[in-house]
C-alpha atoms as a PDB file:
ATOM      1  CA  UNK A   1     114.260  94.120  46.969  1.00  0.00           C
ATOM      2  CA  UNK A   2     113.440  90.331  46.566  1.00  0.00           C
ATOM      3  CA  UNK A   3     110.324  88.450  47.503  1.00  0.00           C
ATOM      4  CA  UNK A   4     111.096  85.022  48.795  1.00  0.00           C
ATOM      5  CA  UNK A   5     108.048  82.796  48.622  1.00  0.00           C
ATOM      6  CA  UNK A   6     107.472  79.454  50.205  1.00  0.00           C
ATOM      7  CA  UNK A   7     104.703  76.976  48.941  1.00  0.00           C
ATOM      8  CA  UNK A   8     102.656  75.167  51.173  1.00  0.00           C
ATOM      9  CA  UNK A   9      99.320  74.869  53.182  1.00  0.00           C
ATOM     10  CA  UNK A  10      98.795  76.657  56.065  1.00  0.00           C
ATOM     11  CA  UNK A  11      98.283  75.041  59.471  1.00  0.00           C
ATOM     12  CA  UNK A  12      99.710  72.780  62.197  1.00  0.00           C
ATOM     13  CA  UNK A  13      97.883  70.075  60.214  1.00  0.00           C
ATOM     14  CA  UNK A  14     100.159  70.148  57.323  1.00  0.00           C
ATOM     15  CA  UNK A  15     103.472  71.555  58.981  1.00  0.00           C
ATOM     16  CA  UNK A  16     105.540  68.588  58.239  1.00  0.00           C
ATOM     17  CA  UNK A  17     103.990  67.702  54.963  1.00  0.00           C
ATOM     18  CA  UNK A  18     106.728  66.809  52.260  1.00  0.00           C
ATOM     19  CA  UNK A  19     103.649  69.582  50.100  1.00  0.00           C
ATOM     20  CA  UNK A  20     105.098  72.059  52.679  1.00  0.00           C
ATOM     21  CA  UNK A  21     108.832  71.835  51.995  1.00  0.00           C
ATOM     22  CA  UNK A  22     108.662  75.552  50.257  1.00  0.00           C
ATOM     23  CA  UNK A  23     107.495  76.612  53.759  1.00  0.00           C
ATOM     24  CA  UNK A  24     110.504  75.228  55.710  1.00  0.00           C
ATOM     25  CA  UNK A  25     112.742  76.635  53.450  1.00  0.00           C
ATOM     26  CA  UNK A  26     111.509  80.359  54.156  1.00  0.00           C
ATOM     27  CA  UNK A  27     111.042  79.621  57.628  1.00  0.00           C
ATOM     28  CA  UNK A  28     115.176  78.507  57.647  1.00  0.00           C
ATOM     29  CA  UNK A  29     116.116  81.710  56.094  1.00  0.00           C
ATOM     30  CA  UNK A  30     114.424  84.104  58.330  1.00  0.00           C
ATOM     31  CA  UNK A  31     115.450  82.298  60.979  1.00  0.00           C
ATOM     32  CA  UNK A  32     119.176  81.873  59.485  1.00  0.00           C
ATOM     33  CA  UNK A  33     119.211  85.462  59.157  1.00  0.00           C
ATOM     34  CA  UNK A  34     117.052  87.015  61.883  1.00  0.00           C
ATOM     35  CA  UNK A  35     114.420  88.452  59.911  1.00  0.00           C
ATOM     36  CA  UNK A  36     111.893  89.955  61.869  1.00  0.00           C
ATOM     37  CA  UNK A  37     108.876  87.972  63.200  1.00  0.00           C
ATOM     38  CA  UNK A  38     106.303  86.402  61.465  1.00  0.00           C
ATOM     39  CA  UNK A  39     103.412  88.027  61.074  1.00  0.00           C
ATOM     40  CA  UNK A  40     100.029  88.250  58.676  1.00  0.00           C
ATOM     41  CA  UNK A  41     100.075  90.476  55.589  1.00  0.00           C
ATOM     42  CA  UNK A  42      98.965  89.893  51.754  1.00  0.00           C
ATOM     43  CA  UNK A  43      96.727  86.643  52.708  1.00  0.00           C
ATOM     44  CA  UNK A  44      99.824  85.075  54.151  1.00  0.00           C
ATOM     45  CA  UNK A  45     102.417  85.368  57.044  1.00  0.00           C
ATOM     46  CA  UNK A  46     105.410  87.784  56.301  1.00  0.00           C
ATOM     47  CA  UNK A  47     108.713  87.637  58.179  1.00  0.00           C
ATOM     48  CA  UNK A  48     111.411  90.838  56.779  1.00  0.00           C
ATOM     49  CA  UNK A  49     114.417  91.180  56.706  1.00  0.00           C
ATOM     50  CA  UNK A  50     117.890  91.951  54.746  1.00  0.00           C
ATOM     51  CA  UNK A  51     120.539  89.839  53.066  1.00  0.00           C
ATOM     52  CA  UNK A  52     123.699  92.230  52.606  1.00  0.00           C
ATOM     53  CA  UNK A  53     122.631  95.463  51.211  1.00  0.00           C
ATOM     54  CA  UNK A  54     118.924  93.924  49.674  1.00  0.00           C
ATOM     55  CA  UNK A  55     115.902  94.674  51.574  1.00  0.00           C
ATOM     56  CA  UNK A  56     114.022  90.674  51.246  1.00  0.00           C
ATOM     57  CA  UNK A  57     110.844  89.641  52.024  1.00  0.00           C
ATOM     58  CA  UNK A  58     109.903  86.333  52.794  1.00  0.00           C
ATOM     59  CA  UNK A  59     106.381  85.426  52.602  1.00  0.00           C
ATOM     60  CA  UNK A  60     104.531  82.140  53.093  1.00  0.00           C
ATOM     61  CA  UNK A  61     100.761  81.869  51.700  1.00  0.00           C
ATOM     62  CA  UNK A  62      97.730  81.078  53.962  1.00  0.00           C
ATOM     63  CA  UNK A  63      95.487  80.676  51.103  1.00  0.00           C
ATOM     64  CA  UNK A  64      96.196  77.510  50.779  1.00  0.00           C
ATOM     65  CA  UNK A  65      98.454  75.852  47.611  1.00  0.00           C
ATOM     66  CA  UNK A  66      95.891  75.810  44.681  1.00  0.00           C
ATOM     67  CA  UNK A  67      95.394  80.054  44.859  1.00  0.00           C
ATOM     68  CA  UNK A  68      98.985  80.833  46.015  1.00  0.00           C
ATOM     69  CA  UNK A  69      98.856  83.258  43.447  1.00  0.00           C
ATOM     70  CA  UNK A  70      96.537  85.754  45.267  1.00  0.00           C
ATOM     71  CA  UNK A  71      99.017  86.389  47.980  1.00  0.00           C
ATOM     72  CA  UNK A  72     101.916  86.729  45.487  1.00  0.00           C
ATOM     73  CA  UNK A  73      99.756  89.217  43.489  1.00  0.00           C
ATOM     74  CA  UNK A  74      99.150  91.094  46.471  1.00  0.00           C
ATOM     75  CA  UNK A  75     102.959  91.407  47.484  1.00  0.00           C
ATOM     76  CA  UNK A  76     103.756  92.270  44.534  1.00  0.00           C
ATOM     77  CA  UNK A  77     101.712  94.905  43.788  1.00  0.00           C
ATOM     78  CA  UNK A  78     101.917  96.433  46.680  1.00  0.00           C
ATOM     79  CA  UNK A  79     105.859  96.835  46.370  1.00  0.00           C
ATOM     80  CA  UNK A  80     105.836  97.388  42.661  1.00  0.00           C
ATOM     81  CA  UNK A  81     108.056  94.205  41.890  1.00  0.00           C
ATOM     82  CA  UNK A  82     109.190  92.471  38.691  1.00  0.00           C
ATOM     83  CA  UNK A  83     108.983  88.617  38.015  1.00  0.00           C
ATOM     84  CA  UNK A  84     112.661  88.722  38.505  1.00  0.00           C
ATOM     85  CA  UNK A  85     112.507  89.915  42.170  1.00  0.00           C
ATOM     86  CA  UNK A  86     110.388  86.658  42.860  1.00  0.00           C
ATOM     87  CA  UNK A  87     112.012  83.788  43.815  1.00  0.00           C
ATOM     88  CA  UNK A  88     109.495  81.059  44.659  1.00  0.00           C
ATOM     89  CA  UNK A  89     110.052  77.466  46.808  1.00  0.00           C
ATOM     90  CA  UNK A  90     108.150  74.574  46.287  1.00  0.00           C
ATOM     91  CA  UNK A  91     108.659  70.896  46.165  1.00  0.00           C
ATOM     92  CA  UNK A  92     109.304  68.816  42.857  1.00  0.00           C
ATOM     93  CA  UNK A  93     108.253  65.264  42.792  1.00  0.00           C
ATOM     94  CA  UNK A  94     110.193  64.700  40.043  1.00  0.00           C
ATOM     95  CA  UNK A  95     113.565  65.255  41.397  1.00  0.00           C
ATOM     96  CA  UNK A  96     115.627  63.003  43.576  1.00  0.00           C
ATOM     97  CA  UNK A  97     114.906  63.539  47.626  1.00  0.00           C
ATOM     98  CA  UNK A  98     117.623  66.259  48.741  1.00  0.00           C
ATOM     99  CA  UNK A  99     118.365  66.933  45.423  1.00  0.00           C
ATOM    100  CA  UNK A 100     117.711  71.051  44.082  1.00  0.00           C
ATOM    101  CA  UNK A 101     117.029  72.768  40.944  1.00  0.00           C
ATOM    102  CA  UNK A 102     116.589  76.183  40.205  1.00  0.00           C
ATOM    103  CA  UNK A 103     114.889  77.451  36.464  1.00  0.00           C
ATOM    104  CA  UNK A 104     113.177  80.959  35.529  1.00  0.00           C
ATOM    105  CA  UNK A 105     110.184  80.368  33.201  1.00  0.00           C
ATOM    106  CA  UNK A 106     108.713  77.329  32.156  1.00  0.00           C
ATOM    107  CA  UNK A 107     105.720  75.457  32.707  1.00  0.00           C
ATOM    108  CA  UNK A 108     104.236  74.875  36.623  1.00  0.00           C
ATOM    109  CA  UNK A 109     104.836  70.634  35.615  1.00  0.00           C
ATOM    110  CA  UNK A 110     101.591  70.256  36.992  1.00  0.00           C
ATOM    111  CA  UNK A 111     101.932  72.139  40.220  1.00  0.00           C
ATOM    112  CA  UNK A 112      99.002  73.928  41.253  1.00  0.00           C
ATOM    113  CA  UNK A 113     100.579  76.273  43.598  1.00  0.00           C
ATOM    114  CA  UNK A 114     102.988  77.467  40.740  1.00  0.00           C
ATOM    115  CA  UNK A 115     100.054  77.274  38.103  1.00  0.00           C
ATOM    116  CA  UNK A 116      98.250  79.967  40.317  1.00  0.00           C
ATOM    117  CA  UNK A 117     101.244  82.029  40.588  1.00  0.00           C
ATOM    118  CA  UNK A 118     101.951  81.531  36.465  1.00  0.00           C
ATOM    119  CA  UNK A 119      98.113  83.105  36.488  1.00  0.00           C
ATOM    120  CA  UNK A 120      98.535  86.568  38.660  1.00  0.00           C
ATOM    121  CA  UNK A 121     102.277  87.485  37.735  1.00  0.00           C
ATOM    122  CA  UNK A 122     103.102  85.279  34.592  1.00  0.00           C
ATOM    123  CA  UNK A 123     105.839  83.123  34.831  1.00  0.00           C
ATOM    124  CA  UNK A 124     108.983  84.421  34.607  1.00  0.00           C
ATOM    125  CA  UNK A 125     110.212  84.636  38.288  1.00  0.00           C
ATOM    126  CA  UNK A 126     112.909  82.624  39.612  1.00  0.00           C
ATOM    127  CA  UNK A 127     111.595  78.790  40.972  1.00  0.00           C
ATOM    128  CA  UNK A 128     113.893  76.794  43.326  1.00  0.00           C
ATOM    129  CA  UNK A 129     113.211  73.197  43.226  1.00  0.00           C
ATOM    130  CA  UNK A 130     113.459  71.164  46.411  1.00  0.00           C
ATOM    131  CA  UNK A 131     113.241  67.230  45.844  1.00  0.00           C
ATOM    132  CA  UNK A 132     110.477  65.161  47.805  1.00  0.00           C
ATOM    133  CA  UNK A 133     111.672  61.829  45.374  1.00  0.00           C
ATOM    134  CA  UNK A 134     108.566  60.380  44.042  1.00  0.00           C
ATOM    135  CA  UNK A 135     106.216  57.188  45.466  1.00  0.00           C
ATOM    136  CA  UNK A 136     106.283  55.158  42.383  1.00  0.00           C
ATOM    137  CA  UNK A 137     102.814  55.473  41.267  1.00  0.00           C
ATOM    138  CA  UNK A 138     100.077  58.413  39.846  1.00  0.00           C
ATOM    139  CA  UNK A 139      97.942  56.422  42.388  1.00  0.00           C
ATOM    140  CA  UNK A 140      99.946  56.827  45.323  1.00  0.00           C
ATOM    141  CA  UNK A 141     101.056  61.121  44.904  1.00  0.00           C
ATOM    142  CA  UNK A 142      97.973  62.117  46.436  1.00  0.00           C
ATOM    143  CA  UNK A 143      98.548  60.370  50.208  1.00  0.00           C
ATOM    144  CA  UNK A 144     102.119  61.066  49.733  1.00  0.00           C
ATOM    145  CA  UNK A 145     102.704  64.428  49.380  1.00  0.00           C
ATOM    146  CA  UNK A 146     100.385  64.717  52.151  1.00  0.00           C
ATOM    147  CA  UNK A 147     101.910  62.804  54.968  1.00  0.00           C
ATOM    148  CA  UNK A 148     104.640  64.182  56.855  1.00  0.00           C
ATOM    149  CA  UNK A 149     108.731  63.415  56.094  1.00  0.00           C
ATOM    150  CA  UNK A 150     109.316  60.242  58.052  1.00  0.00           C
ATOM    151  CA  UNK A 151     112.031  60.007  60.091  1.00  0.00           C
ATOM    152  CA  UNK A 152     114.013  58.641  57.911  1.00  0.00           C
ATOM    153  CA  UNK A 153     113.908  61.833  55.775  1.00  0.00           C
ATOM    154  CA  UNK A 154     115.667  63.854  58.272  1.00  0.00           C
ATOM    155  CA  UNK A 155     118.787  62.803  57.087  1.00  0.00           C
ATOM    156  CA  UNK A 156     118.428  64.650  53.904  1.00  0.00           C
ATOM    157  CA  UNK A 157     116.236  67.286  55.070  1.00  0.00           C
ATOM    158  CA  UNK A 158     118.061  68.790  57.713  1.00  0.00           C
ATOM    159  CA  UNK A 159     121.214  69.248  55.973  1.00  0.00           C
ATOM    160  CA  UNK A 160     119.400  70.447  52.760  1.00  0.00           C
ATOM    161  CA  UNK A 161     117.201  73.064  54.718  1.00  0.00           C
ATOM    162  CA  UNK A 162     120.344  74.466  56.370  1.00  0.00           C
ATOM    163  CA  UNK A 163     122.373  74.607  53.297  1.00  0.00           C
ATOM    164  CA  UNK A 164     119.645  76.211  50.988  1.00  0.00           C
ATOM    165  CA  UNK A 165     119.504  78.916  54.154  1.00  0.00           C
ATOM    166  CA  UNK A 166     122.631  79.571  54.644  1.00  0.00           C
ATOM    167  CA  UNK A 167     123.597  79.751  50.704  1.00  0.00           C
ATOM    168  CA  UNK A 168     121.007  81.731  49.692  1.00  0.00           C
ATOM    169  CA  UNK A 169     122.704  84.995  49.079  1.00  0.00           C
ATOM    170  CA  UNK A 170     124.682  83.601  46.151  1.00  0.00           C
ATOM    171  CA  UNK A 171     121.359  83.034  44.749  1.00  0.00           C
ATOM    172  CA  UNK A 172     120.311  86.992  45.066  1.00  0.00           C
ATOM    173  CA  UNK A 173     123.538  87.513  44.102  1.00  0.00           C
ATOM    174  CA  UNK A 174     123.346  85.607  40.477  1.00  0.00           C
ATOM    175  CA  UNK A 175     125.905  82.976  41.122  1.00  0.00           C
ATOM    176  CA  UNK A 176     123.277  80.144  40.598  1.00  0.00           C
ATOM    177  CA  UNK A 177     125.778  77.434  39.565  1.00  0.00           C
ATOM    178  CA  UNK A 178     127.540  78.298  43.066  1.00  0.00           C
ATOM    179  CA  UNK A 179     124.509  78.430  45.180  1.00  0.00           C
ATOM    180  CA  UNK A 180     123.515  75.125  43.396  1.00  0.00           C
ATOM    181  CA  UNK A 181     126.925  73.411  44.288  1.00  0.00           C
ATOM    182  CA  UNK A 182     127.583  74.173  47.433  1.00  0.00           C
ATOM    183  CA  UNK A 183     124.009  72.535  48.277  1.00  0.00           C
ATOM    184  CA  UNK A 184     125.114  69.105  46.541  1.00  0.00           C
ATOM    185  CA  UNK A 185     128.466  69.210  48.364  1.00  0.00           C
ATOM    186  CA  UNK A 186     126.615  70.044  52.090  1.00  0.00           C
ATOM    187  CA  UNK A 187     123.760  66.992  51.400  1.00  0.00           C
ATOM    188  CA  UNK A 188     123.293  63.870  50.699  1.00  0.00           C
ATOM    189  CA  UNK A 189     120.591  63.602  47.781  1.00  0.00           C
ATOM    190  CA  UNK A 190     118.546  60.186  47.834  1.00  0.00           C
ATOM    191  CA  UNK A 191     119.696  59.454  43.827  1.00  0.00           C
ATOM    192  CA  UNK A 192     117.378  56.059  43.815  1.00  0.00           C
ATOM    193  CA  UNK A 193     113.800  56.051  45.043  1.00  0.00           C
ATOM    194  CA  UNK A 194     112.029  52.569  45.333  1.00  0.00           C
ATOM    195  CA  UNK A 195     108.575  51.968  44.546  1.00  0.00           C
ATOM    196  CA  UNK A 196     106.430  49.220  46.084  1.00  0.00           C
ATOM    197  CA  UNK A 197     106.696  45.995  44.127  1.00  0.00           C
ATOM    198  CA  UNK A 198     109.779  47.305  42.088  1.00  0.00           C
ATOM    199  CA  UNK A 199     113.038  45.807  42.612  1.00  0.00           C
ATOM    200  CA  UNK A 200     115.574  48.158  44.594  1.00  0.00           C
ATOM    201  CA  UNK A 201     117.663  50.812  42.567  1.00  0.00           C
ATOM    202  CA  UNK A 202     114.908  51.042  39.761  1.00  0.00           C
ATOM    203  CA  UNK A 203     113.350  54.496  39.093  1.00  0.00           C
ATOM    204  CA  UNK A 204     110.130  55.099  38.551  1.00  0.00           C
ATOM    205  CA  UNK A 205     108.458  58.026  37.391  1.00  0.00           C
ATOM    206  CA  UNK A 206     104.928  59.205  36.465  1.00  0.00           C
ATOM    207  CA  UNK A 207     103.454  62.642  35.467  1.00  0.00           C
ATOM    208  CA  UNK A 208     102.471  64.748  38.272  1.00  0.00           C
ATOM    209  CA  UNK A 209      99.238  65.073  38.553  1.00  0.00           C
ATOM    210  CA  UNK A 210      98.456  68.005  41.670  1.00  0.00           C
ATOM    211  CA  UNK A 211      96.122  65.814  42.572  1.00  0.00           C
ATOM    212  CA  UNK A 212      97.763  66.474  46.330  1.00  0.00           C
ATOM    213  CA  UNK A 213      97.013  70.109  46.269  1.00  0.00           C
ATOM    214  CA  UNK A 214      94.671  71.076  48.721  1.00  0.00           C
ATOM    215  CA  UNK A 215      91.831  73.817  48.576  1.00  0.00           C
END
């Protein structure tokens, strides 16, 4: 069994926030794979389902990002699971927009949904990391990880939700480097991300802070 968890905050209010991106990406693999309807378990929304022979579970927190954890716990438990039959989705600020990573372990970088996960379960489970690109400045996270994808975003975002839904069996199935490829080939990653006053094609990077985590 696998337990496929999306970050985000719950609500119409934050449905399109570039915060929510782990969200989408569940809600494109139920729907990819007609898991069953959503519906509220373990302080979140569950939608099951199967991917070949593997019974998965996709589950998307409603306790909003900074105590993810709680709902993971709960899942967890309740089925009995290891770290390794978590696979958790969440955006990366830190990575090109369009552009994915996956990694087991590690530190949370700063990410308060994955530091709350780290603190129920530990932290080796499998993370998947969608890039959002990054606004330029420490100043200027907070307001953009929670504003919705512009239009212009769709571009990227589209393709990359499709591909990560339709690919993820290789994933479940231990051919990372596959999963991982066939994404890049299906998308168009953003590889340069301008910041305001910056001439164009320079990157610019600052620590994340979670400051755009909401409680």
């Amino acid at each position: 069994m696998w337990l496929l968890v999306g970050l985000g905050n719950p609500g119409s209010g934050y449905a399109r926030h570039r915060h929510n991106v782990g969200f989408l990406a569940v809600d494109a693999i139920a729907e990819a794979h007609g898991f069953g309807t959503w519906k509220g378990k373990f302080q979140g929304k569950i939608s099951e389902g199967k991917l070949g022979r593997d019974k998965v579970l996709c589950l998307k927190p409603e306790t909003y990002m900074n105590l993810s954890g709680q709902a993971v716990a709960e899942a967890v438990n309740f089925y009995k699971l290891t770290p390794d039959q978590v696979v958790v989705f969440h955006d990366d600020l830190d990575l090109a927009k369009g552009k994915v990573r996956c990694k087991v372990g590690g530190g949370h970088g700063g990410h308060n949904g994955l530091r709350s996960i780290d603190s129920h379960i530990g932290a080796e489970y499998r993370r998947v990391r969608l890039g959002i690109g990054h606004p330029g400045a420490k100043e200027l996270v907070h307001g953009y990880v929670l504003s919705d994808f512009s239009s212009e975003d769709k571009e990227w975002l589209t393709p990359l939700l499709k591909s990560v839904s339709t690919q993820i069996g290789l994933l479940l199935d231990g051919n990372e480097a596959e999963f991982l490829n066939k994404i890049a080939l299906s998308t168009k990653p953003v590889v340069k991300d301008e910041a305001p006053g910056k001439a164009p094609g320079k990157i610019v990077r600052s620590a994340r802070t979670g400051a755009g985590d909401t409680v």
